[in-house]
Protein backbone atom coordinates (compact mmCIF):
# COMPACT_ATOMS: atom_id res chain seq x y z
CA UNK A 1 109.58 115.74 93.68
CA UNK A 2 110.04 115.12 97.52
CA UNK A 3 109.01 111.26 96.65
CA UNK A 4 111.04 110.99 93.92
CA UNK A 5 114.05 112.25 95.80
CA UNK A 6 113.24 109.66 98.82
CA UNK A 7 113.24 107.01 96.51
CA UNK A 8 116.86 107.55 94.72
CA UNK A 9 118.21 107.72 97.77
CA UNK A 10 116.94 104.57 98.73
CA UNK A 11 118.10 103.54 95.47
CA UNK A 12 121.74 104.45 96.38
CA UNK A 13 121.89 102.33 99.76
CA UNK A 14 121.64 99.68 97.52
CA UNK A 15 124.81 100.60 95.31
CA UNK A 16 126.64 102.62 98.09
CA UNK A 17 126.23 101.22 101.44
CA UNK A 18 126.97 97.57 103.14
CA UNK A 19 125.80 96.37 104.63
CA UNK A 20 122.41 97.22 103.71
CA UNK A 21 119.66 98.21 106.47
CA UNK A 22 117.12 97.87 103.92
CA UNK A 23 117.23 95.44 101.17
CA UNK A 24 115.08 97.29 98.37
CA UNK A 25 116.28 95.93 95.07
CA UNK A 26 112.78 97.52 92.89
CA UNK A 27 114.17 100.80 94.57
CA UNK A 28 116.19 100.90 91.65
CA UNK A 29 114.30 99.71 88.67
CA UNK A 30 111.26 102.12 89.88
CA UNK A 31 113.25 105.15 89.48
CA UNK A 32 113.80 104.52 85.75
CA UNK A 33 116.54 103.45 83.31
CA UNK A 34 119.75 105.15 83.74
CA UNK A 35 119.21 105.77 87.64
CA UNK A 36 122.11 103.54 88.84
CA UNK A 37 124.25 105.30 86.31
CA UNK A 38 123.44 108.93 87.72
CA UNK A 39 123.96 107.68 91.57
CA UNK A 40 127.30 106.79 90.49
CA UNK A 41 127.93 109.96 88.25
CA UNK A 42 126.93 111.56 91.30
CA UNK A 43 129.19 110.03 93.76
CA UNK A 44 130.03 113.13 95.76
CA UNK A 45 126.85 114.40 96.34
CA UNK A 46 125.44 110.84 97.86
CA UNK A 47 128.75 110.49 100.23
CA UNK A 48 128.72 114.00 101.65
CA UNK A 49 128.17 113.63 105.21
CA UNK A 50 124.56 115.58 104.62
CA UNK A 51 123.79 112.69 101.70
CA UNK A 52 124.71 110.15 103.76
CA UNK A 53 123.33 111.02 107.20
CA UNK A 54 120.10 111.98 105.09
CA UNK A 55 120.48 108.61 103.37
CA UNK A 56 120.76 106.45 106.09
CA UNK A 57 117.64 108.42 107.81
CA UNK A 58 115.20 107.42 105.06
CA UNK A 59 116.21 103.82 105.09
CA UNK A 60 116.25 103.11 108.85
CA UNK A 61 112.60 104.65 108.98
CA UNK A 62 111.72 102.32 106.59
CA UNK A 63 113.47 99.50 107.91
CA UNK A 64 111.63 100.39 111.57
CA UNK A 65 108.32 100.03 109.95
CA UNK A 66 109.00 97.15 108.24
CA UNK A 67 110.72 95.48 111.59
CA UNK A 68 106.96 96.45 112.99
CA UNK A 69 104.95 94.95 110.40
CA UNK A 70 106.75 91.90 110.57
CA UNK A 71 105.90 91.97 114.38
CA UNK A 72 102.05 92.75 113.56
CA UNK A 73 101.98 90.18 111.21
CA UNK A 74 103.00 87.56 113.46
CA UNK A 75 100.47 88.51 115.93
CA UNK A 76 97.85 87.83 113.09
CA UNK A 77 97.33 91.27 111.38
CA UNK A 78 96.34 90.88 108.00
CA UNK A 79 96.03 94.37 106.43
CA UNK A 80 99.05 97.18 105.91
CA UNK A 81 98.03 100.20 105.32
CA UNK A 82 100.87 102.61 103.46
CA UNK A 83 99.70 106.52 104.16
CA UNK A 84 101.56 108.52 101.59
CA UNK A 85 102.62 105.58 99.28
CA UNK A 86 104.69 107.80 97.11
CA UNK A 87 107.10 105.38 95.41
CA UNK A 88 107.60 103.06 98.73
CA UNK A 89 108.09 99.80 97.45
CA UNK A 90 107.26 97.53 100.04
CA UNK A 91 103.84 96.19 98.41
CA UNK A 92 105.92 94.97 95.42
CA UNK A 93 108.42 93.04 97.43
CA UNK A 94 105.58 91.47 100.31
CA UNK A 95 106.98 88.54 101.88
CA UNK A 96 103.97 87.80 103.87
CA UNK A 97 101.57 85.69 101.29
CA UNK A 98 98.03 86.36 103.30
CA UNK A 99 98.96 90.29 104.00
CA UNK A 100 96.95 92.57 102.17
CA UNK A 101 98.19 96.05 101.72
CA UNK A 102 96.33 99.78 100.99
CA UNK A 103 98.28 102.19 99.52
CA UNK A 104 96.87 105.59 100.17
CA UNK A 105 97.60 108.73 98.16
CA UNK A 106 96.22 111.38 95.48
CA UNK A 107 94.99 110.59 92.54
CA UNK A 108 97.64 112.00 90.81
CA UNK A 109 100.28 110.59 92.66
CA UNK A 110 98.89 107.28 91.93
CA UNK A 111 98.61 107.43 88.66
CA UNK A 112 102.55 109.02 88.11
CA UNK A 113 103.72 106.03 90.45
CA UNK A 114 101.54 102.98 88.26
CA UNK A 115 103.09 104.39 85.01
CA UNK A 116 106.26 104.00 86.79
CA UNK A 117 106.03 100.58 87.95
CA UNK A 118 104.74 99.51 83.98
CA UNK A 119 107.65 101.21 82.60
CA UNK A 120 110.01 99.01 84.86
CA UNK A 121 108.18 95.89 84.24
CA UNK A 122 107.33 95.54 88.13
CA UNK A 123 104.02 93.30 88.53
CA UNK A 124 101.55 94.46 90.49
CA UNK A 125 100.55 91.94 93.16
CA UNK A 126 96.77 90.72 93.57
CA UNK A 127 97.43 91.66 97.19
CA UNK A 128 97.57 95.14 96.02
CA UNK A 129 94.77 98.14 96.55
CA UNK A 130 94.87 101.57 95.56
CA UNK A 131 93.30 104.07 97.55
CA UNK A 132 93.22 107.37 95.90
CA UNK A 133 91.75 110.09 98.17
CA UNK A 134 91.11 113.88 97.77
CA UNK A 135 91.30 115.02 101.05
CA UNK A 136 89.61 118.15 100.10
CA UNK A 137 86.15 116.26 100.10
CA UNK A 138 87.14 112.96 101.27
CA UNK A 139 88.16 110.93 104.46
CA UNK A 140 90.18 108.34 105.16
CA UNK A 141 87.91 106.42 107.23
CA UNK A 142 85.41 105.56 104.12
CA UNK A 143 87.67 106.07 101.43
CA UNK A 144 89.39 102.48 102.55
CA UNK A 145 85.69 101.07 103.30
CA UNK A 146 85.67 101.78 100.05
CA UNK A 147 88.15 100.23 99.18
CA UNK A 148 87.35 96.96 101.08
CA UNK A 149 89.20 97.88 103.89
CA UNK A 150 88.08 95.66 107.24
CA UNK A 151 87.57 98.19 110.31
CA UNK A 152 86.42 95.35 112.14
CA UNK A 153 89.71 93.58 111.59
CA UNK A 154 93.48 94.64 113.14
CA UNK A 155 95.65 96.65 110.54
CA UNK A 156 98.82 97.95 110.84
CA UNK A 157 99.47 101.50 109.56
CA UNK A 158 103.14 103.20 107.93
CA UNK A 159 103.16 106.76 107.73
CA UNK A 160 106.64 108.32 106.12
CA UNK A 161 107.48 112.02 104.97
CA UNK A 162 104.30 113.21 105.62
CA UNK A 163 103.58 114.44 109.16
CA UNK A 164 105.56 117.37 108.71
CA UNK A 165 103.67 118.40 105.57
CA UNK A 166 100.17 118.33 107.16
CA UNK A 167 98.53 120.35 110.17
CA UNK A 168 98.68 119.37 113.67
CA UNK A 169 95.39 118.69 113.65
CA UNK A 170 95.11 116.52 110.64
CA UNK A 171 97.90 114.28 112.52
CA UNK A 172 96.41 114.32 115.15
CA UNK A 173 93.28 113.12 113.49
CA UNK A 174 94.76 110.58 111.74
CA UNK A 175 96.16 109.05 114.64
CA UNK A 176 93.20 108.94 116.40
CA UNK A 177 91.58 106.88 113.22
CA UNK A 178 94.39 104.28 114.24
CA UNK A 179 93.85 104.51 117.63
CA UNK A 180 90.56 103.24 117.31
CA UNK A 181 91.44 100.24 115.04
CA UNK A 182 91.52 96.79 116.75
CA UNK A 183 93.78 95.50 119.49
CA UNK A 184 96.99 94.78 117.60
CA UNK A 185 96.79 97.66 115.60
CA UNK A 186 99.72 100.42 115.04
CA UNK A 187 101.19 102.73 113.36
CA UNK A 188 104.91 103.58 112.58
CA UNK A 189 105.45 107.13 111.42
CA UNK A 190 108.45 110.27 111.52
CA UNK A 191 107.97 113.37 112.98
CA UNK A 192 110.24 116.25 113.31
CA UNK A 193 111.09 117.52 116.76
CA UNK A 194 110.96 121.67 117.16
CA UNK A 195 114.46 123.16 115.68
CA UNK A 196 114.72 125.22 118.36
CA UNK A 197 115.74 122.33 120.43
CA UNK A 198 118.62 121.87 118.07
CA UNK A 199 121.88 122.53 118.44
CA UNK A 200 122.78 126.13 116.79
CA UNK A 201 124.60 124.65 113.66
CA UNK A 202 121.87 121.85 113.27
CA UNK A 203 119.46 124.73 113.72
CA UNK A 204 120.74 126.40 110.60
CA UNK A 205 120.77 123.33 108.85
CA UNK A 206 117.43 122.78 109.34
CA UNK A 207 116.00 126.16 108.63
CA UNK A 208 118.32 125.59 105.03
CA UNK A 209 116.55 122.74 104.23
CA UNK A 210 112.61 124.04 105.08
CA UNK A 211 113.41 126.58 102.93
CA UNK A 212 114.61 124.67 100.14
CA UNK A 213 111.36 122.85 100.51
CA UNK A 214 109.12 125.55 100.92
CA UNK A 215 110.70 126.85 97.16
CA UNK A 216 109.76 123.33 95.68
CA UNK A 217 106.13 124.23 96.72
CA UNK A 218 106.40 121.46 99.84
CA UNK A 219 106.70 123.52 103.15
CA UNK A 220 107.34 121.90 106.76
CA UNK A 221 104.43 123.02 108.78
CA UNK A 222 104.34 120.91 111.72
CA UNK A 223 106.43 119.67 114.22
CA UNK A 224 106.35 117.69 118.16
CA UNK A 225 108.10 117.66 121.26
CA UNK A 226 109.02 114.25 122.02
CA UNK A 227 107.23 114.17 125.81
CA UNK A 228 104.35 116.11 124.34
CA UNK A 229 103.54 113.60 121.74
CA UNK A 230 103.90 110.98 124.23
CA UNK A 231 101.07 112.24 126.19
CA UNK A 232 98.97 112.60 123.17
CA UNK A 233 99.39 109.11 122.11
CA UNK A 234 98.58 108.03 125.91
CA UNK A 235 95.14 109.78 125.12
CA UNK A 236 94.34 108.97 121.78
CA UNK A 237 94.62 105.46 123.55
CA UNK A 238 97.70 103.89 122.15
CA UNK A 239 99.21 101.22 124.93
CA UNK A 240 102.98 101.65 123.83
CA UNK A 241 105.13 103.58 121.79
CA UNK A 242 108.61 103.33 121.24
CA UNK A 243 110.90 106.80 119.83
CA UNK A 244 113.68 106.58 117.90
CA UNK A 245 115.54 109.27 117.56
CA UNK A 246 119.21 109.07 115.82
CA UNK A 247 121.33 107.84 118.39
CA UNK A 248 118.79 104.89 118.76
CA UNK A 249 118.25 104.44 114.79
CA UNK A 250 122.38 103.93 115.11
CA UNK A 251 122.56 102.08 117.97
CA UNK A 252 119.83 99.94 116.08
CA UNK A 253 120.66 99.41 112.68
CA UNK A 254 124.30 100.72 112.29
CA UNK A 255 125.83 99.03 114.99
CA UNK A 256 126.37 102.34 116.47
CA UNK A 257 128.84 103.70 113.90
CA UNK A 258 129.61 107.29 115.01
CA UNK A 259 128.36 109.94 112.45
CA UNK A 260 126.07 107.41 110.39
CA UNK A 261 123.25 109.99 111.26
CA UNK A 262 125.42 112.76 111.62
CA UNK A 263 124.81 113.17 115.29
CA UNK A 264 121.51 114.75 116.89
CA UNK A 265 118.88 115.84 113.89
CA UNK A 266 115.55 117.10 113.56
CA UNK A 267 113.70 113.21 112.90
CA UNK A 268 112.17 110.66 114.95
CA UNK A 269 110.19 107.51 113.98
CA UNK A 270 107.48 106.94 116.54
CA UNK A 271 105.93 103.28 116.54
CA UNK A 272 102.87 103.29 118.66
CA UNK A 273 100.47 100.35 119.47
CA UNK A 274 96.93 99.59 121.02
């Protein structure tokens, strides 16, 4: 559901907002017949100030991992690895012709998003591999060796939506598996900072929202102070990391435009590098 939701709201930057941070026309046709025609139905619920600042969240987190794959790929990285495909649409819209790209994610999930992309018509690229994973019995690490993934070779890694669903240790975990890729390696991912550092209002916003989540069967469980995460990227043995939090995202990629983001929230996209 969660995915789903994520991806008609990228869908509606591209009829709602100009100009666009994040040019994503398959964001529409992957979403299904008739999905243009409900964004615009639906007018009021997209423009709210929650829709939009929510809106304009999900795009510029995509936009800042794209920004860093370009960068990676410059420096000669030749694998992307999407964590948590769900419906992201990057590997159907690849720019870079000797990029290869992983998209990890259940079984399930997989197979819901492929039936997707044949009812739209979208092609799926060569470049393309799918790497479902139970993480029940399975890792990461040799469920992409599987899946001819190089760990001799520099990747970059996106990670969106997900860090909040998962354990701290599993992040943690995960990160580490980056940390040890290659020099030129990364990772761009969001995290959400604790809500008690929020403003009261923003506070009860937040709490609103994990709860409407938690009903839907997809609860927050984990969240990171900003310094503290920091410091655990230092040890895991990233070199640099840059945090964005909303004032930067506008700053950024909405030329500062006051209440794009709707102020101070809850996200942050982290890009960290060896």
């Amino acid at each position: 559901m969660t995915a789903y939701r994520v991806a008609m709201r990228r869908a509606a930057h591209q009829i709602l907002d100009q100009p666009r941070v994040l040019d994503d026309p398959i964001a529409l046709r992957i979403v299904g017949r008739g999905a243009e025609a409900s964004i615009r139905a639906d007018r009021r619920r997209y423009l709210s100030k929650f829709g939009r600042s929510l809106r304009s969240f999900l795009v510029a987190r995509s936009r800042c991992a794209e920004d860093a794959l370009a960068t990676a790929v410059a420096g000669g990285v030749g694998q992307y690895v999407v964590l948590g495909a769900g419906l992201d649409t990057f590997a159907y819209r690849n720019p870079y012709r000797a990029l290869r790209v992983f998209e990890v994610d259940f079984p399930a999930t997989q197979a819901w998003k492929r039936k997707l992309l044949a009812n739209a018509g979208i092609e799926v690229p060569a470049s393309v591999t799918y790497v479902p994973i139970d993480f029940e019995t399975q890792t990461l690490p040799e469920r992409l060796q599987a899946c001819g993934f190089r760990a001799d070779a520099p990747a970059w890694f996106s990670w969106l939506g997900v860090t909040m669903y998962l354990t701290r240790e599993v992040v943690l975990s995960t990160l580490a598996f980056v940390a040890q890729r290659p020099s030129g390696s990364g990772i761009t991912f969001d995290y959400l900072i604790p809500p008690a550092s929020l403003p009261f209002i923003r506070r009860i916003g937040f709490y609103w929202f994990a709860r409407r989540l938690a009903a839907a069967g997809e609860p927050w469980r984990t969240w990171f102070d900003p310094e503290e995460l920091a410091r655990e990227l230092r040890g895991l043995g990233f070199s640099q990391h840059e945090d964005l939090d909303t004032h930067a995202l506008n700053d950024l990629y909405f030329g500062g435009r006051t209440g794009q983001l709707g102020g101070r929230s809850v996200g942050h996209v982290m890009t960290a590098r060896r």
